[in-house]
C-alpha atoms as a PDB file:
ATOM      1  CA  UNK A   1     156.490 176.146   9.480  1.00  0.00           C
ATOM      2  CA  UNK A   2     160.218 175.746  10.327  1.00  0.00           C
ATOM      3  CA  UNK A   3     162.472 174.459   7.820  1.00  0.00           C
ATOM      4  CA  UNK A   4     165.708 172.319   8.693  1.00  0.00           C
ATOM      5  CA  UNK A   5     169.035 172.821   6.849  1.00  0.00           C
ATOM      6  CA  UNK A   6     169.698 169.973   4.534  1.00  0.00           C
ATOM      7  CA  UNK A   7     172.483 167.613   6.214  1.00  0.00           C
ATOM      8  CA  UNK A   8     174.766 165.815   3.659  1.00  0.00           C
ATOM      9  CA  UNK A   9     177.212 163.149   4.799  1.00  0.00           C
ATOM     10  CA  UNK A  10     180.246 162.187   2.784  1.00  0.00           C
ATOM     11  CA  UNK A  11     181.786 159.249   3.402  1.00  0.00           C
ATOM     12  CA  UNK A  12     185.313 158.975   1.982  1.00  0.00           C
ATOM     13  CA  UNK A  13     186.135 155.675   0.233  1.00  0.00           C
ATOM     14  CA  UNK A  14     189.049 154.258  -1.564  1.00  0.00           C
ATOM     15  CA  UNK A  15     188.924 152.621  -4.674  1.00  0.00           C
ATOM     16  CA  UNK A  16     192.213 151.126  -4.220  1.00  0.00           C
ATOM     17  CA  UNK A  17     192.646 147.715  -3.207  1.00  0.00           C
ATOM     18  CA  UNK A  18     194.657 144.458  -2.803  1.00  0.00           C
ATOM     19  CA  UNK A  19     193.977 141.893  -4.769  1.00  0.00           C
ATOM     20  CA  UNK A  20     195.733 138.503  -4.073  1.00  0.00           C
ATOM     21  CA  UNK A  21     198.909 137.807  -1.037  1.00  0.00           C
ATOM     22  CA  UNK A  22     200.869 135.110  -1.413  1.00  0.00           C
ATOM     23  CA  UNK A  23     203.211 134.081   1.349  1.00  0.00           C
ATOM     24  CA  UNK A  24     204.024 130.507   2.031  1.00  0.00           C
ATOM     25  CA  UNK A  25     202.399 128.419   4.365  1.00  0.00           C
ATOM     26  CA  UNK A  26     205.345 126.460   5.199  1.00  0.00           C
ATOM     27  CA  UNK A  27     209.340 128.228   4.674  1.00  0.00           C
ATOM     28  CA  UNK A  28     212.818 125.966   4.383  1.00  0.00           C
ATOM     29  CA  UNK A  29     215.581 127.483   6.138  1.00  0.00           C
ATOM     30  CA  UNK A  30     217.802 126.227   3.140  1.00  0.00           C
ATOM     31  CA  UNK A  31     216.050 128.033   0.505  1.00  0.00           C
ATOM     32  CA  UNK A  32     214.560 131.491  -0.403  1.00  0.00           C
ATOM     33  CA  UNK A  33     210.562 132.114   0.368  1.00  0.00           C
ATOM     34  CA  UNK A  34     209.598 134.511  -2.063  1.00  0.00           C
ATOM     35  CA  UNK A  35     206.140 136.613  -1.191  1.00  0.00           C
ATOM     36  CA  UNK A  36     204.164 138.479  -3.359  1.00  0.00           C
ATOM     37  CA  UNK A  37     201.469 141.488  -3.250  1.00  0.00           C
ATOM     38  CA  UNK A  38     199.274 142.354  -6.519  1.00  0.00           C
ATOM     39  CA  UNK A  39     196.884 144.919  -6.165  1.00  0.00           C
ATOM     40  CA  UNK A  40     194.834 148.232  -8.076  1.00  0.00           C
ATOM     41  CA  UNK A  41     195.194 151.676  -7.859  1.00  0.00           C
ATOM     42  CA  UNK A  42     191.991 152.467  -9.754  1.00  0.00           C
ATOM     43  CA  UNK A  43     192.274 156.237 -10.195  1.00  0.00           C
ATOM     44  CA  UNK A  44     194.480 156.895  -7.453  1.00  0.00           C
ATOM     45  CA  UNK A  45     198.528 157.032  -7.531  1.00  0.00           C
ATOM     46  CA  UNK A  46     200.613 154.758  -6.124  1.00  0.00           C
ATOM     47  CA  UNK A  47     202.609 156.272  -3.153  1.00  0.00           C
ATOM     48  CA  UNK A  48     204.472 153.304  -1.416  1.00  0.00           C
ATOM     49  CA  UNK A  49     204.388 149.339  -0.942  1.00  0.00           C
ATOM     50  CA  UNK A  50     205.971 148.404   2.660  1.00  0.00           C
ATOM     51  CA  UNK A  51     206.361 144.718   4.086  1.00  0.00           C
ATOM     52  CA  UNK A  52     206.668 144.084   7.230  1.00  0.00           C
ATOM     53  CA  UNK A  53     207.791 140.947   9.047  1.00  0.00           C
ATOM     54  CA  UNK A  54     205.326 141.113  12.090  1.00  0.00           C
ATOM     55  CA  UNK A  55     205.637 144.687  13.184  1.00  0.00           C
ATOM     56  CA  UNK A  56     208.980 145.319  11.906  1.00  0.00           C
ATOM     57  CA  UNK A  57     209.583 146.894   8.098  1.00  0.00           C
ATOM     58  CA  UNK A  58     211.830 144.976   6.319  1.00  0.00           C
ATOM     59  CA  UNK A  59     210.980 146.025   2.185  1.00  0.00           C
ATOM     60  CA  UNK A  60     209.797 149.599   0.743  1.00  0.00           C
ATOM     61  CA  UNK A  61     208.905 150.571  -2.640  1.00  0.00           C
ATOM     62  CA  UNK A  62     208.767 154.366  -3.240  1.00  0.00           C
ATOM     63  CA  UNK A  63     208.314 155.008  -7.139  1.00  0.00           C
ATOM     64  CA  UNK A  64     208.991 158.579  -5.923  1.00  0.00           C
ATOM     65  CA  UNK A  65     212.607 157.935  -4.693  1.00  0.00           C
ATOM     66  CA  UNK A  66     215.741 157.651  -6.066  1.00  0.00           C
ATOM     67  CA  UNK A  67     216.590 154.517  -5.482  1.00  0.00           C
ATOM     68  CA  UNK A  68     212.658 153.356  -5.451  1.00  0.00           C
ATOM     69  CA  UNK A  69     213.471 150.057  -3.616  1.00  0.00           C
ATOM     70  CA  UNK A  70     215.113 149.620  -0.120  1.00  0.00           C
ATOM     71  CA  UNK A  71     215.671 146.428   2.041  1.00  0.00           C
ATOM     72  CA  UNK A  72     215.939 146.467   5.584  1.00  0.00           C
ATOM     73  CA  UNK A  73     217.199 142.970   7.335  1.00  0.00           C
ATOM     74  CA  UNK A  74     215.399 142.502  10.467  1.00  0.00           C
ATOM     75  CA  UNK A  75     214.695 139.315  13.247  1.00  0.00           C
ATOM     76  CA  UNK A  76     217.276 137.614  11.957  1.00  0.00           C
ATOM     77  CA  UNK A  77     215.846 137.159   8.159  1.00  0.00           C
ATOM     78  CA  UNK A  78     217.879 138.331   5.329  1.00  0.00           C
ATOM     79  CA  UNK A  79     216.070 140.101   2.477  1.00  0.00           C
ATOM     80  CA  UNK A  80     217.561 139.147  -0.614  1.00  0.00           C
ATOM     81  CA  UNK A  81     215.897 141.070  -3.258  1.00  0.00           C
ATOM     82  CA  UNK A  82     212.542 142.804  -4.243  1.00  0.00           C
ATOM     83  CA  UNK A  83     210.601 143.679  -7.944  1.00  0.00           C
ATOM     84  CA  UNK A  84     207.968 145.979  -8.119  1.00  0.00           C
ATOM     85  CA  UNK A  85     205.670 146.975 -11.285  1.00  0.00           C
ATOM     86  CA  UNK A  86     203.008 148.938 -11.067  1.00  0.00           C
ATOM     87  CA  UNK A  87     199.956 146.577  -9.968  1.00  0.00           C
ATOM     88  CA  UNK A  88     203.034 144.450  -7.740  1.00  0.00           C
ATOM     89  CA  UNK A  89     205.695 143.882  -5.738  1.00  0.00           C
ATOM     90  CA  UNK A  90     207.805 140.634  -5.332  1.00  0.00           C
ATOM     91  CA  UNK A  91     209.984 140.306  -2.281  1.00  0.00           C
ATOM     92  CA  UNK A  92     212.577 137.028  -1.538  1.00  0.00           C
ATOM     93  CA  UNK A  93     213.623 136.319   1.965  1.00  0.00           C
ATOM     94  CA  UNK A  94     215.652 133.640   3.979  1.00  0.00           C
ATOM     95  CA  UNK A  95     214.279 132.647   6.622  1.00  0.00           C
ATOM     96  CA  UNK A  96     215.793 132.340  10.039  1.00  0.00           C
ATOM     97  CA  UNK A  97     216.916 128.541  10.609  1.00  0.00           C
ATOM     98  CA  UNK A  98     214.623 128.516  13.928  1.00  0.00           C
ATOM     99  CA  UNK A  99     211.276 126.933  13.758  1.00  0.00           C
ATOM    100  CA  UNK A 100     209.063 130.003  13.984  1.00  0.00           C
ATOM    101  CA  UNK A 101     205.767 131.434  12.334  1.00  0.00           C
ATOM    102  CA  UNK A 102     205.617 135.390  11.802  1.00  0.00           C
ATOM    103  CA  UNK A 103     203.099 137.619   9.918  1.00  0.00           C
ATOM    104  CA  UNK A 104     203.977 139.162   7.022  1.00  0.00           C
ATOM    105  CA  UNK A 105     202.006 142.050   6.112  1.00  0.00           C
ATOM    106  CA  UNK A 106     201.600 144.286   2.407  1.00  0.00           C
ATOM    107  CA  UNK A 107     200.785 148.018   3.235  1.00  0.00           C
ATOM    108  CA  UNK A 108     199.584 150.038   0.297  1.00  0.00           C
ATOM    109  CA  UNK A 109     199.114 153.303   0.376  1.00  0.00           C
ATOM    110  CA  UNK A 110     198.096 156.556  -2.092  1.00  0.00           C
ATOM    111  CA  UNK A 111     199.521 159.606  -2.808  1.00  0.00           C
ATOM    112  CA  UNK A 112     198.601 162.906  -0.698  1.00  0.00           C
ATOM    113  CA  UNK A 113     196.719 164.542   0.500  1.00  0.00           C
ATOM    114  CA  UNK A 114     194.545 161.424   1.487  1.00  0.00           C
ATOM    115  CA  UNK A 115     197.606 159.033   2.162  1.00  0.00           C
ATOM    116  CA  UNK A 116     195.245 155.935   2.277  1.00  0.00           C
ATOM    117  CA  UNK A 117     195.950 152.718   3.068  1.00  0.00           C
ATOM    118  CA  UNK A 118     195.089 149.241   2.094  1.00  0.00           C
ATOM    119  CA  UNK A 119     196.616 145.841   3.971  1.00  0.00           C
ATOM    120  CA  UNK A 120     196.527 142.218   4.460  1.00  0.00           C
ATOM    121  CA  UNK A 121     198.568 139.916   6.656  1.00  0.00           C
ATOM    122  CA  UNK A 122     199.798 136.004   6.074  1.00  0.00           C
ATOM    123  CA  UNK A 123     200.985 133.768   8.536  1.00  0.00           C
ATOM    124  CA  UNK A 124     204.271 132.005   7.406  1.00  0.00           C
ATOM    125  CA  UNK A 125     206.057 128.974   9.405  1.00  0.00           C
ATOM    126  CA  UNK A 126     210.041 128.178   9.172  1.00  0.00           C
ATOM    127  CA  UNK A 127     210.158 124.626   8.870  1.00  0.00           C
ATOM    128  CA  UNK A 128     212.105 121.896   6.851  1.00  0.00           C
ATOM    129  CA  UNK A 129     210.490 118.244   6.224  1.00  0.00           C
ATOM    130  CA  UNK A 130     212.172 115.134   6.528  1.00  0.00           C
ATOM    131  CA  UNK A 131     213.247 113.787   3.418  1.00  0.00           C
ATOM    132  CA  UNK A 132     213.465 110.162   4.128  1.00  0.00           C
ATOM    133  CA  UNK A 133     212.200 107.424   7.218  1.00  0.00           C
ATOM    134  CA  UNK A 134     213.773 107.218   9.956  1.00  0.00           C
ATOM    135  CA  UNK A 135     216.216 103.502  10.068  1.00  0.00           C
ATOM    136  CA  UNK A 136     216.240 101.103  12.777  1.00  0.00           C
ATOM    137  CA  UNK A 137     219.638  99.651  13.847  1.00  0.00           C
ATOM    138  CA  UNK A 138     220.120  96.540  15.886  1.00  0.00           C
ATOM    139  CA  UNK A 139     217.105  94.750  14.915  1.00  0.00           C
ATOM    140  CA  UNK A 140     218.126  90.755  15.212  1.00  0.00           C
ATOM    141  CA  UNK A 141     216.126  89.153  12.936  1.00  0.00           C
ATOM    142  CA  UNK A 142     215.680  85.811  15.159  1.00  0.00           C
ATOM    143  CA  UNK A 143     216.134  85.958  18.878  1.00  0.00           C
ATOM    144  CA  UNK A 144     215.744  84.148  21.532  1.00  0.00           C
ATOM    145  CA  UNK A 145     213.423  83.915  24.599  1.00  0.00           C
ATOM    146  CA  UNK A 146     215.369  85.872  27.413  1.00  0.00           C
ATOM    147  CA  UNK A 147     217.587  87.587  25.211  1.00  0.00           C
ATOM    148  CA  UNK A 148     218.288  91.091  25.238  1.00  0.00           C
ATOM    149  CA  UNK A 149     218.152  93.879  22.094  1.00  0.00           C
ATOM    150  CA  UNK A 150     219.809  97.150  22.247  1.00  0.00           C
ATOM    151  CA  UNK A 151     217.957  99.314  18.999  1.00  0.00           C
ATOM    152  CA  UNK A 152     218.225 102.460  17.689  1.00  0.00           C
ATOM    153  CA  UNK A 153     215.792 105.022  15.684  1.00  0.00           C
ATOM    154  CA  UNK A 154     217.797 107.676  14.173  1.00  0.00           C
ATOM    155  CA  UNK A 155     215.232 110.149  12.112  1.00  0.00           C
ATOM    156  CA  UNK A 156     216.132 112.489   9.088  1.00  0.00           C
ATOM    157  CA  UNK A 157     217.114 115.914   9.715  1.00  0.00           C
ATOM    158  CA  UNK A 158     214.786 118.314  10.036  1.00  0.00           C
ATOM    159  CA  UNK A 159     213.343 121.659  11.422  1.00  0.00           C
ATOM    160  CA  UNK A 160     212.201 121.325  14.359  1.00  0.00           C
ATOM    161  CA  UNK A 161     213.731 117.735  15.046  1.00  0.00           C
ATOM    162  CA  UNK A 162     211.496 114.794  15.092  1.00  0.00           C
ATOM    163  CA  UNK A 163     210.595 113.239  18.483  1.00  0.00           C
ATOM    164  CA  UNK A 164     210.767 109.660  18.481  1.00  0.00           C
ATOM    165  CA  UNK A 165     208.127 107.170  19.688  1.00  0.00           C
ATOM    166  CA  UNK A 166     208.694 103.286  19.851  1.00  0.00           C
ATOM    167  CA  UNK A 167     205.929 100.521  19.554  1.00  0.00           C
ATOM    168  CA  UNK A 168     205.735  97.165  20.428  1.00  0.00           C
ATOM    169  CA  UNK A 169     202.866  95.300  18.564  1.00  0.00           C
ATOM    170  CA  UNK A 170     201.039  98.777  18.631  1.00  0.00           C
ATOM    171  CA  UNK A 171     201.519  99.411  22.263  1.00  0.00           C
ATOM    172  CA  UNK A 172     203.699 102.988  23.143  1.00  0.00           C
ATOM    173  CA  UNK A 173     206.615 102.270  24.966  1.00  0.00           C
ATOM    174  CA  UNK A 174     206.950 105.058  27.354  1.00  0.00           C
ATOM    175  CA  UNK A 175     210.531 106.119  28.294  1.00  0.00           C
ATOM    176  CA  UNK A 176     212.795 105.704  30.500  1.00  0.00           C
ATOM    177  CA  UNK A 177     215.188 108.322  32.402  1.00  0.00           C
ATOM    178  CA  UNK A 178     217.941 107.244  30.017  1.00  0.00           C
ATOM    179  CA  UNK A 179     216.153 107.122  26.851  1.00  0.00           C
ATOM    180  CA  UNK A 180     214.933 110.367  25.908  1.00  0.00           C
ATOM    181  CA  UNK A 181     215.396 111.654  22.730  1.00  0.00           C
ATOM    182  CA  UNK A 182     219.196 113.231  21.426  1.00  0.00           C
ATOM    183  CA  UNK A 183     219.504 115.512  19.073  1.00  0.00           C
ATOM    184  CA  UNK A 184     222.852 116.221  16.224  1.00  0.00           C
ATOM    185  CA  UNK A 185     224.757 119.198  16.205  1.00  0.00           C
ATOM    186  CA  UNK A 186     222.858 121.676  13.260  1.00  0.00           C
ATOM    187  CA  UNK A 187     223.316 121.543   9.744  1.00  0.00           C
ATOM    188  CA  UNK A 188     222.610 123.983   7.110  1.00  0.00           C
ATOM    189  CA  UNK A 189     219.980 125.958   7.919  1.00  0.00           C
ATOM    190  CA  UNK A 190     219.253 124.661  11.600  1.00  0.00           C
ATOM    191  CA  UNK A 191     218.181 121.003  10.736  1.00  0.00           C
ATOM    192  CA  UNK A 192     218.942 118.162  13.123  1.00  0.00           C
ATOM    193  CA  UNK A 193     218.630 114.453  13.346  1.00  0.00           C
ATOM    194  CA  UNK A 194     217.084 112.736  16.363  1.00  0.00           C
ATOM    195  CA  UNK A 195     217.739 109.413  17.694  1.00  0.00           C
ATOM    196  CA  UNK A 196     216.105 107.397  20.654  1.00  0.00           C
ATOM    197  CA  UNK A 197     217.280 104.056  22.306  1.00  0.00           C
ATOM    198  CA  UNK A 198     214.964 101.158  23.407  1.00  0.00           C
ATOM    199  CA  UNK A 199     215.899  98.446  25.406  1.00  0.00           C
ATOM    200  CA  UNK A 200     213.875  95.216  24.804  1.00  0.00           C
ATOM    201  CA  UNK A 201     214.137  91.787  27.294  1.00  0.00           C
ATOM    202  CA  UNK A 202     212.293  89.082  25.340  1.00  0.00           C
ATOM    203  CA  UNK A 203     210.193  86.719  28.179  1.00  0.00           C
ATOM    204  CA  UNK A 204     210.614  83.602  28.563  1.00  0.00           C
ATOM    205  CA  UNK A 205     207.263  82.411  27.586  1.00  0.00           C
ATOM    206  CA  UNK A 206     207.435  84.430  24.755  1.00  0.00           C
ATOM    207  CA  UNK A 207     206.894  82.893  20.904  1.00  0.00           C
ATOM    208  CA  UNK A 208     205.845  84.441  17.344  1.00  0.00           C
ATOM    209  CA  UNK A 209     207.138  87.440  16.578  1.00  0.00           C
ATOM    210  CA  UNK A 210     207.688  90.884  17.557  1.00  0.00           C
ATOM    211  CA  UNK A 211     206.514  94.041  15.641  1.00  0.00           C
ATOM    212  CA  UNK A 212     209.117  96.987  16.640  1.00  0.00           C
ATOM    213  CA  UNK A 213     208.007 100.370  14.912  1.00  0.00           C
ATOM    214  CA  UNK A 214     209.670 103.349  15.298  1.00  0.00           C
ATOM    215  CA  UNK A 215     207.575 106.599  14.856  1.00  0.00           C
ATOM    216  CA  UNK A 216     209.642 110.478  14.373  1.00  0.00           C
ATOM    217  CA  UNK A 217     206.803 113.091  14.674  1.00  0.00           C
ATOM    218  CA  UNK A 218     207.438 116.463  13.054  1.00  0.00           C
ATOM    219  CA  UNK A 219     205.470 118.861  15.575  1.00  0.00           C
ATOM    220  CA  UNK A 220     203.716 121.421  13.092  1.00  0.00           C
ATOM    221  CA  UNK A 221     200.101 122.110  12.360  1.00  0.00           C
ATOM    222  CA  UNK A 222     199.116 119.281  11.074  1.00  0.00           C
ATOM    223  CA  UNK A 223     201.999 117.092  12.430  1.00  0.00           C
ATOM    224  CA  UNK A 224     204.034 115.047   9.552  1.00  0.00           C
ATOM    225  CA  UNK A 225     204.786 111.499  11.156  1.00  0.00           C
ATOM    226  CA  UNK A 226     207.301 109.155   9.289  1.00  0.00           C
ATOM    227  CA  UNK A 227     208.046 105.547  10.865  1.00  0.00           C
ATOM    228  CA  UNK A 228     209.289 102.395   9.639  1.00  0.00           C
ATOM    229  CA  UNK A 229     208.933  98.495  11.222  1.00  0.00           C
ATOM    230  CA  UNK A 230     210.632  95.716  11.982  1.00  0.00           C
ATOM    231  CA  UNK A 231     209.946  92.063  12.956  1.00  0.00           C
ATOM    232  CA  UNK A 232     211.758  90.213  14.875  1.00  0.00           C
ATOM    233  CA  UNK A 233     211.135  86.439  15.133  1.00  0.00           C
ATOM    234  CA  UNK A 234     211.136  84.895  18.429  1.00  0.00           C
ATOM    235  CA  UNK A 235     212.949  81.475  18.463  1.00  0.00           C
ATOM    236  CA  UNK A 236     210.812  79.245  20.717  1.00  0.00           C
ATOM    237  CA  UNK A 237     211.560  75.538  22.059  1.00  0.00           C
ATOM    238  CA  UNK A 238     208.984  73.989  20.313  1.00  0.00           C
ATOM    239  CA  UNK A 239     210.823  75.284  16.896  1.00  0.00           C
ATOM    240  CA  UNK A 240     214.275  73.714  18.436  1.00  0.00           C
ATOM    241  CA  UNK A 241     212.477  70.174  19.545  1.00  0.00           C
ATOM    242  CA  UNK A 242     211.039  69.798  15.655  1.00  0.00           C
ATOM    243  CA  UNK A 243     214.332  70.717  14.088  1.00  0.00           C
ATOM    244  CA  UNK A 244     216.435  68.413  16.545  1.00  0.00           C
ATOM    245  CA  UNK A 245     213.072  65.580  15.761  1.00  0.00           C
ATOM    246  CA  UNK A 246     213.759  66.788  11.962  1.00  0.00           C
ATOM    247  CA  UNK A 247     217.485  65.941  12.236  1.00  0.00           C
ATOM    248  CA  UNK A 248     216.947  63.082  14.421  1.00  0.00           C
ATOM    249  CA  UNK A 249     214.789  61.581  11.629  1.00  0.00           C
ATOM    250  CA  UNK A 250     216.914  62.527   8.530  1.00  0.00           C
ATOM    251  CA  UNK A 251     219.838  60.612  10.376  1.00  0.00           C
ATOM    252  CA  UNK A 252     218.382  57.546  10.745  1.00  0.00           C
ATOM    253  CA  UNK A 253     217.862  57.161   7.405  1.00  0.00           C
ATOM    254  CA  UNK A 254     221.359  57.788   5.859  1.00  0.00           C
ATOM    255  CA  UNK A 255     222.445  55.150   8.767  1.00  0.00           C
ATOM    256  CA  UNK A 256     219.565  52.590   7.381  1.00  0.00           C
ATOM    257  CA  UNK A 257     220.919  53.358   4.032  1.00  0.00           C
ATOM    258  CA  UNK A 258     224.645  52.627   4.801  1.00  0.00           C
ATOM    259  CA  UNK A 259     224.159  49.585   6.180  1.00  0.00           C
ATOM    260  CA  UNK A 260     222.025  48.717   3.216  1.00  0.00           C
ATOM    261  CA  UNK A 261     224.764  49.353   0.948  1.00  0.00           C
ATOM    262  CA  UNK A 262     227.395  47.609   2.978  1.00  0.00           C
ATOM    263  CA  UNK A 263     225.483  44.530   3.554  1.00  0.00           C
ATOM    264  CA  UNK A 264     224.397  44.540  -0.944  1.00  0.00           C
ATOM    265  CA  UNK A 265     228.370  44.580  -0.880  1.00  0.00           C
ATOM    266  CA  UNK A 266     228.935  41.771   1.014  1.00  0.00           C
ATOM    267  CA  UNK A 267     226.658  39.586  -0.736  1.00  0.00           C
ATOM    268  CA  UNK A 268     227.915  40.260  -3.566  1.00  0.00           C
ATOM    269  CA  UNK A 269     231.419  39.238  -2.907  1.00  0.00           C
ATOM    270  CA  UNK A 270     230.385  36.120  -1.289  1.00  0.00           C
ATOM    271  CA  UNK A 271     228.615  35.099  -4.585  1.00  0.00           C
ATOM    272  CA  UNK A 272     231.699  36.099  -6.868  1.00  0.00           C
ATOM    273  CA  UNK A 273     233.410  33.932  -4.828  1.00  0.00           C
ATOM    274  CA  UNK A 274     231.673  30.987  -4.928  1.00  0.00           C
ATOM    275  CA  UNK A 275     230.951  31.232  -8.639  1.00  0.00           C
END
């Protein structure tokens, strides 16, 4: 009978963990993004927190070192400050003004001799809304059939800077060589305005009215559209023949009427007179 050694297996596990990452989905340029890691030791000891900004560090916390905290600016981000208890650490950055999505990452790790580590990543974009719609500008509000209009969409400023789409009763108007979209020189934090010129020949058969939208499209995931509409009312012949019939009409009757009056005079006299 042969007897076999008994084999045990020991699997080392951690008991440490994190517990909740919050990084912003979406980051303005303008304003501080502050990200946060909270997370248990269980009956381990804390030997570092480290952040880093895609594979670069930019925040430690050592409660071991003298000073504990340390910042490192990196990419082009500036790390403004950091806060760390023991179950978390708070970090606040500025982002770069460029439209760009990085992963931030919270490292955890224990004391020695084990030096283990826990981590989880977050995807955060730099981008900066636009506050308001954009504003058409040179929008007649009655034209005429074979008349020309000159408009212009100018968006808010954002990050990145809308793209501008005209419409024409719903239909796209695609663009021509000379009317792509121009951008402002930045602003704080990298935001621009966009503007796009459309060039509109009214036919000559043309009657009703015209509905001119302007559409800026923010291109992030999902894309923010903002637009605003105008109408423009097409002044046909058949409006100009009943206002000249209208006036025609209205005419006639203040002549009818000041003959009336002149002839009630007349009559008048005449039997004064005679009386």
């Amino acid at each position: 009978m042969k007897i076999f050694p008994l084999i045990t297996l020991c699997v080392i596990t951690s008991a440490h963990k994190i517990t909740q990452l919050k990084v912003p989905l979406y980051a303005d340029p303008r304003r501080a993004a502050e990200l946060s890691c909270h997370f248990e030791m269980e009956d381990q000891k804390l030997h570092s927190v480290k952040w880093y900004r895609d594979t670069q560090e930019i925040f430690r916390y050592n409660p071991s070192q003298n000073p504990p905290i340390r910042l490192y600016n990196a990419s082009g981000i500036i790390v403004q400050s950091g806060d760390c208890q023991t179950d978390s650490c708070l970090v606040r950055v500025m982002p770069p003004p460029l439209a760009t999505r990085a992963a931030y990452t919270c490292e955890v790790s224990t004391e020695g001799p084990k030096f283990q580590i826990a981590r989880q990543t977050k995807h955060m974009t730099v981008v900066a809304m636009p506050e308001k719609d954009p504003v058409i500008i040179g929008a007649r509000k009655l034209v005429r059939p074979g008349e020309q209009l000159h408009l212009n969409c100018t968006s808010d400023y954002s990050l990145p800077p809308s793209d501008i789409n005209w419409y024409i009763d719903n239909e796209l108007q695609k663009p021509g060589v000379w009317q792509r979209t121009e951008l402002s020189a930045p602003e704080l934090g990298g935001l621009r305005a966009s503007w796009r010129i459309l060039r509109i020949v009214v036919p000559p058969t043309a009657s009703g009215a015209l509905h001119v939208r302007c559409e800026a499209i923010l291109l992030v995931e999902p894309p923010v559209i903002r637009d605003v509409t105008a109408i423009v009312t097409i002044h046909s012949r058949t409006q100009l023949s009943k206002y000249v019939s209208n006036a025609g009409s209205a005419a006639g009757v203040c002549i009818f009427l000041w003959i009336t009056l002149i002839l009630n005079d007349f009559i008048n006299t005449l039997m004064s007179g005679s009386l």
